[in-house]
Protein backbone atom coordinates (compact mmCIF):
# COMPACT_ATOMS: atom_id res chain seq x y z
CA UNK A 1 -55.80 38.63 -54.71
CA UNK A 2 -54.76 39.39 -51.23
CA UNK A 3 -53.54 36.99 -48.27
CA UNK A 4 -56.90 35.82 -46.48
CA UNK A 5 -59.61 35.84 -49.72
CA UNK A 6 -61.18 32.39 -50.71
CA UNK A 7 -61.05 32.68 -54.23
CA UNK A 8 -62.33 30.06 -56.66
CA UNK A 9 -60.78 27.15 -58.19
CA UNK A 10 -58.34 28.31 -60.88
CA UNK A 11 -56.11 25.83 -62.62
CA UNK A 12 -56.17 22.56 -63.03
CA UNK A 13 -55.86 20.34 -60.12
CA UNK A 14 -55.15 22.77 -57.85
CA UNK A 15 -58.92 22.69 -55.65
CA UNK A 16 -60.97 25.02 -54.25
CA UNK A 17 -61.57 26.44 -51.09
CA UNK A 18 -65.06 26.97 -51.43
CA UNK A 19 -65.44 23.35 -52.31
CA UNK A 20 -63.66 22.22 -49.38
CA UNK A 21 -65.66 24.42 -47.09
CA UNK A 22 -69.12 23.18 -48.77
CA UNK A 23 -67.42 19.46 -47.72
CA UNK A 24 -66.75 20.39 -44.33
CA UNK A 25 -69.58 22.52 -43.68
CA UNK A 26 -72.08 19.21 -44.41
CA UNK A 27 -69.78 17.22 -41.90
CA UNK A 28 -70.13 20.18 -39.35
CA UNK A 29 -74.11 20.49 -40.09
CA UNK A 30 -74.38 16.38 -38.93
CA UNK A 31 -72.05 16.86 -35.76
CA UNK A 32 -73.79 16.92 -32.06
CA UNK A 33 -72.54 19.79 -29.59
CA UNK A 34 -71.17 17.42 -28.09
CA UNK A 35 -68.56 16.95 -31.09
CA UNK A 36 -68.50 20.56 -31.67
CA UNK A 37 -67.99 22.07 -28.37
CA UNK A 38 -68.51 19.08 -25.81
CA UNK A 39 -65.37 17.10 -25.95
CA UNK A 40 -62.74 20.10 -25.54
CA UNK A 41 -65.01 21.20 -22.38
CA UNK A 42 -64.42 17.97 -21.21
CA UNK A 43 -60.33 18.39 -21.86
CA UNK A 44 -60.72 21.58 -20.22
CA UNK A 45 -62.28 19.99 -17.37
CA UNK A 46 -59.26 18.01 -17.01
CA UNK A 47 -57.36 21.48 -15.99
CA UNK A 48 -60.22 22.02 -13.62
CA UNK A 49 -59.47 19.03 -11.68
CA UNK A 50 -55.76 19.27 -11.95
CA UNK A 51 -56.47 22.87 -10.18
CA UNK A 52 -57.36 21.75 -6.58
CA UNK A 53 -55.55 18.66 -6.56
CA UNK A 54 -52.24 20.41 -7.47
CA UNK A 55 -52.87 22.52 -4.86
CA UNK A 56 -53.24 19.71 -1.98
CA UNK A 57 -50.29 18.00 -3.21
CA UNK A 58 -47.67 20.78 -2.78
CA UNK A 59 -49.35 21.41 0.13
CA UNK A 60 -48.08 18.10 1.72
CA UNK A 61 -45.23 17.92 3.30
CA UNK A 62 -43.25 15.60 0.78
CA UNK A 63 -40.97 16.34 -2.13
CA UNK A 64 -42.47 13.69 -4.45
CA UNK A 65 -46.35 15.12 -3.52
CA UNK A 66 -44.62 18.75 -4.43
CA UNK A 67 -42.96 17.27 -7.88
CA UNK A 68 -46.46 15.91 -8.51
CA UNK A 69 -48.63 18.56 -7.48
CA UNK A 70 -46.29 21.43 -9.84
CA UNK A 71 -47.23 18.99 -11.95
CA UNK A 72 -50.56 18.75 -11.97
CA UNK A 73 -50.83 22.93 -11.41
CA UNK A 74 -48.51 22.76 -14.75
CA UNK A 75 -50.94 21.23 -16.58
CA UNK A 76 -53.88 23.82 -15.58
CA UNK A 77 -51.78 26.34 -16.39
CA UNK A 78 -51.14 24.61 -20.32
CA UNK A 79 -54.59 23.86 -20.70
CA UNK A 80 -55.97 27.48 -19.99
CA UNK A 81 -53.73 29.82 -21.36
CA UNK A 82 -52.62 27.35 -24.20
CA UNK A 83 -55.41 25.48 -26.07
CA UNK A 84 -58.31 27.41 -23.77
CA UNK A 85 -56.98 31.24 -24.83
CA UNK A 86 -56.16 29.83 -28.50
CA UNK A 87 -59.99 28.81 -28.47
CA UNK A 88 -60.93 31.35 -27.10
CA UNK A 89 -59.53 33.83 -29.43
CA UNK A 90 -61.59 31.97 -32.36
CA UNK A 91 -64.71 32.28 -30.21
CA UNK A 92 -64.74 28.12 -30.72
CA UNK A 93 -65.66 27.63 -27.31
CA UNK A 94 -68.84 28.50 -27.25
CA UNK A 95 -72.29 29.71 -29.86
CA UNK A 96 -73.44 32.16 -27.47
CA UNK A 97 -71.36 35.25 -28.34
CA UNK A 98 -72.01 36.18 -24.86
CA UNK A 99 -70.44 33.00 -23.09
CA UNK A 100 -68.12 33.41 -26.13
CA UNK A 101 -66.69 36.79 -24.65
CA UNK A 102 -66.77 35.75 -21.16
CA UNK A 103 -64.04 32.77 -21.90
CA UNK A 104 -62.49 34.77 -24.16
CA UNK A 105 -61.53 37.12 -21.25
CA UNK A 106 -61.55 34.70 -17.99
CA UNK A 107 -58.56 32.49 -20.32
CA UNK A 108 -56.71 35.46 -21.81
CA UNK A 109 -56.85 38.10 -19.34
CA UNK A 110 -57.10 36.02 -16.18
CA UNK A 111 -55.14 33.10 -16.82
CA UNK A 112 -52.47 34.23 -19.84
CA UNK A 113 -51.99 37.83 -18.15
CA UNK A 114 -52.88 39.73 -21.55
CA UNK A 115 -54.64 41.58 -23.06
CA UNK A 116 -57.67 39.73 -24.94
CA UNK A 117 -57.76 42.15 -27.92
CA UNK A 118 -54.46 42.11 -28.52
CA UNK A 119 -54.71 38.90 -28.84
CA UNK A 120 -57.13 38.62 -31.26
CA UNK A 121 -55.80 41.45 -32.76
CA UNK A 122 -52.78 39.96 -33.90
CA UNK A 123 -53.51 35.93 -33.82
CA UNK A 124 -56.63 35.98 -35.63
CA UNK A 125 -56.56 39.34 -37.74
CA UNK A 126 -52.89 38.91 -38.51
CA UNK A 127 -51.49 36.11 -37.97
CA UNK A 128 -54.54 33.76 -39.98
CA UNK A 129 -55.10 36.70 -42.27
CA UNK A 130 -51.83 36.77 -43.22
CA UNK A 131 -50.27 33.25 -42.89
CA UNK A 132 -46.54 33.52 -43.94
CA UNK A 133 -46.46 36.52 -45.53
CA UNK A 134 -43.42 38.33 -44.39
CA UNK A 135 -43.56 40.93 -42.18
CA UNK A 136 -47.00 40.42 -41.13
CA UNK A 137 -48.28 36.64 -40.62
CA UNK A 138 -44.61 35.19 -40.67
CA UNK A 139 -44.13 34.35 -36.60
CA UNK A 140 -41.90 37.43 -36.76
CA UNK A 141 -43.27 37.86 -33.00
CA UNK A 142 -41.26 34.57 -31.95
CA UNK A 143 -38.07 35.66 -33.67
CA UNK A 144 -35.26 37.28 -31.31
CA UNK A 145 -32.41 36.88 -33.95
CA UNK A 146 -29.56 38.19 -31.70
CA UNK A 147 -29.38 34.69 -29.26
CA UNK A 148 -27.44 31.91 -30.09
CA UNK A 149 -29.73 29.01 -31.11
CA UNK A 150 -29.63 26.55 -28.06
CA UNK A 151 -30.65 29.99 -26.15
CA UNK A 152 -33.46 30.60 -28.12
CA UNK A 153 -34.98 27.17 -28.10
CA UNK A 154 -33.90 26.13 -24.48
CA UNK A 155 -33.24 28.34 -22.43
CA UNK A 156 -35.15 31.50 -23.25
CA UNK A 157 -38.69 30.33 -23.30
CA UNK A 158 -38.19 30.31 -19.58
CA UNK A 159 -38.47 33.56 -18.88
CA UNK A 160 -42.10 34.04 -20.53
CA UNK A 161 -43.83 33.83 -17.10
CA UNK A 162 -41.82 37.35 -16.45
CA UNK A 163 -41.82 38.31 -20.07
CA UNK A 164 -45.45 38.31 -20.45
CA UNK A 165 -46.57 40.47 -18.25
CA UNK A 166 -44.03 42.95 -18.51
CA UNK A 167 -45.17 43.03 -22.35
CA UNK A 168 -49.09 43.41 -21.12
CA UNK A 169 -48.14 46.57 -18.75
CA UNK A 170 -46.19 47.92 -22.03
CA UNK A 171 -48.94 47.61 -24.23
CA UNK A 172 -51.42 49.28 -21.72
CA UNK A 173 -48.90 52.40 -21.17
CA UNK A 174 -49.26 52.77 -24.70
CA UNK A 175 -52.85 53.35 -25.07
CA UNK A 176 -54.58 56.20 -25.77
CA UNK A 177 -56.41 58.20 -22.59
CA UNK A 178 -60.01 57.55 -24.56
CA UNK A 179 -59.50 53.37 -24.22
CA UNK A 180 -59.00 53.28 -20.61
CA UNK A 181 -61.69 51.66 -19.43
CA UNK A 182 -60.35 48.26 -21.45
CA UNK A 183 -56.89 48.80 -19.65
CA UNK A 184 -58.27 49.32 -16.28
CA UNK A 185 -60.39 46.00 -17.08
CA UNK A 186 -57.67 44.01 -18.11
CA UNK A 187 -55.24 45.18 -15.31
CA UNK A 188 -57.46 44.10 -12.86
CA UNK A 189 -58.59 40.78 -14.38
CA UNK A 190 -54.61 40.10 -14.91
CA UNK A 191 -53.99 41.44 -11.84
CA UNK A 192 -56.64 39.26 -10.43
CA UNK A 193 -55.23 35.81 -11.82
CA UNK A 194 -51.55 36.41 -10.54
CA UNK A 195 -52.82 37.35 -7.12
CA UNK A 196 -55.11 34.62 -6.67
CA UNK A 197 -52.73 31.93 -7.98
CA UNK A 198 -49.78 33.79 -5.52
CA UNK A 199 -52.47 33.99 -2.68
CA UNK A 200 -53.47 29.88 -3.34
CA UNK A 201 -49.92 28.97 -3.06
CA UNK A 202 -48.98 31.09 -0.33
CA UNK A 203 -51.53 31.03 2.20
CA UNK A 204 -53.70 28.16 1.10
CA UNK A 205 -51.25 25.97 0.80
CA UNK A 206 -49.16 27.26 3.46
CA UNK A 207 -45.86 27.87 1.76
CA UNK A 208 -43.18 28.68 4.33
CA UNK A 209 -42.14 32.23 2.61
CA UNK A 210 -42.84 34.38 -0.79
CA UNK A 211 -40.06 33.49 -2.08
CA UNK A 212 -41.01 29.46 -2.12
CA UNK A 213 -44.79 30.43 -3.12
CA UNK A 214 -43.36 32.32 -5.94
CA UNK A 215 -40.81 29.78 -7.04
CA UNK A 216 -43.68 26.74 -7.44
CA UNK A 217 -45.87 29.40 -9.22
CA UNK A 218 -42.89 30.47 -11.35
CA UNK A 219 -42.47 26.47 -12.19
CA UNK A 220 -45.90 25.57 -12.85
CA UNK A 221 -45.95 28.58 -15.50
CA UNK A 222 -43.08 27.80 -17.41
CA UNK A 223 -43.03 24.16 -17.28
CA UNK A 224 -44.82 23.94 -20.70
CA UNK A 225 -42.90 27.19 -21.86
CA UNK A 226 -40.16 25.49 -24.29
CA UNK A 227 -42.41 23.34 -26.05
CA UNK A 228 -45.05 26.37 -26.85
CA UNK A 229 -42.31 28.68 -28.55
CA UNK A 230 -41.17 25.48 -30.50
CA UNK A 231 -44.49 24.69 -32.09
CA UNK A 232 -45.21 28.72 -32.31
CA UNK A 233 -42.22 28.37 -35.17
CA UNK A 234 -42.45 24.72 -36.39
CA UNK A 235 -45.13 24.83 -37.93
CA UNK A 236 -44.53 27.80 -40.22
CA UNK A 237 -41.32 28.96 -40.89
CA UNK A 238 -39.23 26.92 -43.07
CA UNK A 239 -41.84 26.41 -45.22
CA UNK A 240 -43.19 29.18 -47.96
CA UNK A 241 -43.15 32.59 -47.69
CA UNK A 242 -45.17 35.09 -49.49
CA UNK A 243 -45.36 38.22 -50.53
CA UNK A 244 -48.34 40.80 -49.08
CA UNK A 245 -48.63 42.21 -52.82
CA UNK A 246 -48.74 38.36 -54.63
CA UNK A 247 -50.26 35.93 -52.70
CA UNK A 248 -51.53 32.61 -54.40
CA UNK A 249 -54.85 31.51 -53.65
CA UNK A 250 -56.17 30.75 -49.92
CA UNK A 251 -55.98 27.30 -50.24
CA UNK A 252 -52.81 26.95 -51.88
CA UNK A 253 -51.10 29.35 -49.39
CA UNK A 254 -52.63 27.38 -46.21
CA UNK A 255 -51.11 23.80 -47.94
CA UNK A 256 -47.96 25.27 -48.42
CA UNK A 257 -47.71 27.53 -45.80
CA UNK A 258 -48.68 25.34 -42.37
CA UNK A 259 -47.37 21.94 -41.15
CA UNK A 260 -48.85 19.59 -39.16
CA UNK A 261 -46.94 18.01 -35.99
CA UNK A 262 -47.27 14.48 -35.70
CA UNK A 263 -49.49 13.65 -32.82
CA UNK A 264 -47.77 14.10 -29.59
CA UNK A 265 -50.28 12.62 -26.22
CA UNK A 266 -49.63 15.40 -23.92
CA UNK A 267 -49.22 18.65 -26.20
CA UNK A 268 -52.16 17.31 -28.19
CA UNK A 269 -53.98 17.34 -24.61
CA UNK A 270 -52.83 20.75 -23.30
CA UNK A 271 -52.27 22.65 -26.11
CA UNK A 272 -54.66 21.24 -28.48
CA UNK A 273 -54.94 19.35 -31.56
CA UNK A 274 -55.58 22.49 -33.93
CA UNK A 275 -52.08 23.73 -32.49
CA UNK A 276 -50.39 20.20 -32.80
CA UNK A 277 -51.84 17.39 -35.24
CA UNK A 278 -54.64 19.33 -36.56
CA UNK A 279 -53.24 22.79 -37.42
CA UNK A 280 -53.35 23.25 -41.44
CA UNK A 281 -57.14 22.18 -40.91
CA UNK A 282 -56.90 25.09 -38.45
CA UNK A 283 -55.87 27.42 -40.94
CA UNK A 284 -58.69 26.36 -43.37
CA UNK A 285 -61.37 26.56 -40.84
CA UNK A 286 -60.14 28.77 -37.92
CA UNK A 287 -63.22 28.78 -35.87
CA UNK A 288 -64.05 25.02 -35.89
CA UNK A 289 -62.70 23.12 -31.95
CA UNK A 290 -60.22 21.39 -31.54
CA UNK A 291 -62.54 17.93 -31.57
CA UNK A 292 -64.26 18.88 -35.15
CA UNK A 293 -60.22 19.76 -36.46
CA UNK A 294 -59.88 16.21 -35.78
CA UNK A 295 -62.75 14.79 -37.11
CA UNK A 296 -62.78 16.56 -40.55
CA UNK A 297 -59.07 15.92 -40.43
CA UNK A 298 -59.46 12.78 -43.23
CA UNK A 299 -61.50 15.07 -45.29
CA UNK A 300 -59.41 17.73 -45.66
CA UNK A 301 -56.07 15.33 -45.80
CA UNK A 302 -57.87 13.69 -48.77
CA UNK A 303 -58.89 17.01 -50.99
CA UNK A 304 -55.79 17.96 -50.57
CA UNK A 305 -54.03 15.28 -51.76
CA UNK A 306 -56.62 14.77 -54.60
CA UNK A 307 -56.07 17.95 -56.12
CA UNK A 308 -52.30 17.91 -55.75
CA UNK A 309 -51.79 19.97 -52.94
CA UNK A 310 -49.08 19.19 -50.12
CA UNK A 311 -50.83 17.98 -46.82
CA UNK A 312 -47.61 18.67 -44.56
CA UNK A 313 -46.55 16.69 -41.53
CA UNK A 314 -43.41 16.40 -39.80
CA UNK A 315 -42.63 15.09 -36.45
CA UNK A 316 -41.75 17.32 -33.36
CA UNK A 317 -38.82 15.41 -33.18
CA UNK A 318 -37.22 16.26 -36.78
CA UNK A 319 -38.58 19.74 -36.90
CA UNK A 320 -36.20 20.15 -33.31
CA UNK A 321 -33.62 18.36 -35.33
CA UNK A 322 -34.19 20.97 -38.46
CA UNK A 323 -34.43 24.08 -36.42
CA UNK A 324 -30.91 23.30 -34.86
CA UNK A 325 -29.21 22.69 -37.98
CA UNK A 326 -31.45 25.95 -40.10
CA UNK A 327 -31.43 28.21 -36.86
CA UNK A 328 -29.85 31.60 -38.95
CA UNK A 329 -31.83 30.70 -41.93
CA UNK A 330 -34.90 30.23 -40.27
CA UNK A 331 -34.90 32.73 -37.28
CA UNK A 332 -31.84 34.82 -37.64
CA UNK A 333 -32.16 35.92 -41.18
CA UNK A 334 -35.60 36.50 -42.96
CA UNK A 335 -36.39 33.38 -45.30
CA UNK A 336 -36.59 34.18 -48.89
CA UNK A 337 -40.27 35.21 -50.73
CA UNK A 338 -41.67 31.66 -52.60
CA UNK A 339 -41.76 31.23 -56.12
CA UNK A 340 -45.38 30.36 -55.12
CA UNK A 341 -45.67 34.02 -54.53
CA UNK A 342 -46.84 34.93 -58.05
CA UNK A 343 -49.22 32.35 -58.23
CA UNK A 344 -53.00 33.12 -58.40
């Protein structure tokens, strides 16, 4: 059976997904919009207000107003190409497959500065279809095997802001003449969200140069950049690998597969909790927000559990502590296939 089927229970003890899902889909039947959708729209609004008083801050003329306002413009930046684009790539942030879209573009392609369906392409067709298998769903994205390890997890996450859309104007050389209305599209809504943040910072808030505008925009964008590549690796590799041929069932490959970070207050708020404390319920149910990960977060912990499955969690602190020690095993060299891999 291949990486991404539901399969039925086989075995003893070991659960099944479909029972899970009939569980979760009762507890998602008796939620409010306001616990499926409403709560995260009022997170996001959080990066809404952040916006405009960022901006009046660093406009003052006071280093401790400009700390606080790259700050507060940090935390926009988190919340809307973080947790809002990660949403908005499982169309969670709306029913309307209209509004659905709209995000879906407005947080990728004019706040994260690439291209929406590559995005989707390769988080939710890839990277959920294929959850540690090697060479497909296996973070390979994250790995860049040839820096030292105190490189890769401090220093190098800096340069995403640069990285990313260098990456974006790659991938749109590389279409094909017959898609170019999508690149023209998403050059100009990408080109649209650097320009207007550049233009806020410069003339709105009367920086005295470029170079200065440039330097707070550079700062609110990376700001949360270390922490995001950590968690983009935590929470996967180090655990078991599979095979694309021999995959075990889709519940058994989620509970051994993903880990859950232990709740951390301000990565749970800008990134989200199906990224942070909620993120093997993720995996089960990939289009469920952020606030309904958390609420059928019991339910899920318990199945698991009952049926002898691993629920994983691990702190952010001693998966840091792991990836220091494991560095070439984990992201130098590729980790070795599971003995899980043969199981159906």
């Amino acid at each position: 059976m291949r990486a991404g089927e539901t399969g039925s229970g086989q075995g003893s003890g070991q659960g099944s997904l479909r029972e899970l899902e009939t569980l979760v889909s009762a507890r998602i039947k008796s939620s409010p919009w306001l616990d499926r959708h409403g709560w995260d729209w009022l997170h996001l609004s959080l990066g809404f207000a952040c916006l405009p008083a960022g901006l009046v801050l660093v406009s003052l003329d006071s280093s401790a107003a400009l700390l606080l306002g790259c700050g507060c413009l940090a935390v926009t930046h988190a919340l809307f190409t973080v947790k809002a684009t990660h949403l908005a790539s499982h169309n969670s942030l709306a029913d309307s497959r209209l509004w659905s879209r709209v995000w879906c573009l407005f947080f990728i392609e004019v706040c994260g500065c690439f291209p929406a369906d590559v995005a989707v392409e390769e988080h939710v067709k890839v990277h959920h279809a294929y959850t540690n298998v090697l060479g497909l769903g296996d973070s390979s994205t994250w790995r860049v095997p040839f820096l030292p390890r105190f490189v890769y997890l401090f220093l190098a996450p800096l340069a995403l802001p640069f990285i990313t859309p260098a990456v974006t104007l790659g991938l749109l050389l590389k279409r094909p003449a017959s898609s170019w209305g999508s690149s023209v599209r998403t050059l100009a809504l990408c080109a649209l969200g650097l320009g207007a943040h550049f233009c806020w910072l410069r003339f709105a808030c009367g920086f005295s140069s470029a170079a200065t505008a440039a330097a707070c925009m550079y700062t609110s964008r990376a700001a949360f950049a270390i922490p995001y590549i950590h968690v983009n690796v935590f929470q996967h590799l180090g655990l078991a690998m599979f095979a694309r041929d021999s995959c075990p069932r889709r519940l058994v490959q989620m509970a051994h597969g993903v880990l859950n970070l232990h709740p951390v207050p301000v990565l749970d708020v800008c990134f989200g909790h199906s990224l942070i404390s909620c993120h093997v319920e993720h995996h089960l149910f990939p289009t469920l927000s952020d606030h309904m990960c958390l609420q059928i977060k019991p339910l899920v912990s318990s199945y698991l559990k009952s049926c002898g499955q691993p629920y994983q969690e691990a702190s952010y602190s001693n998966r840091l502590r792991l990836f220091v020690d494991k560095y070439d095993e984990f992201l130098v060299h590729l980790p070795p296939i599971t003995d899980l891999a043969g199981l159906q």
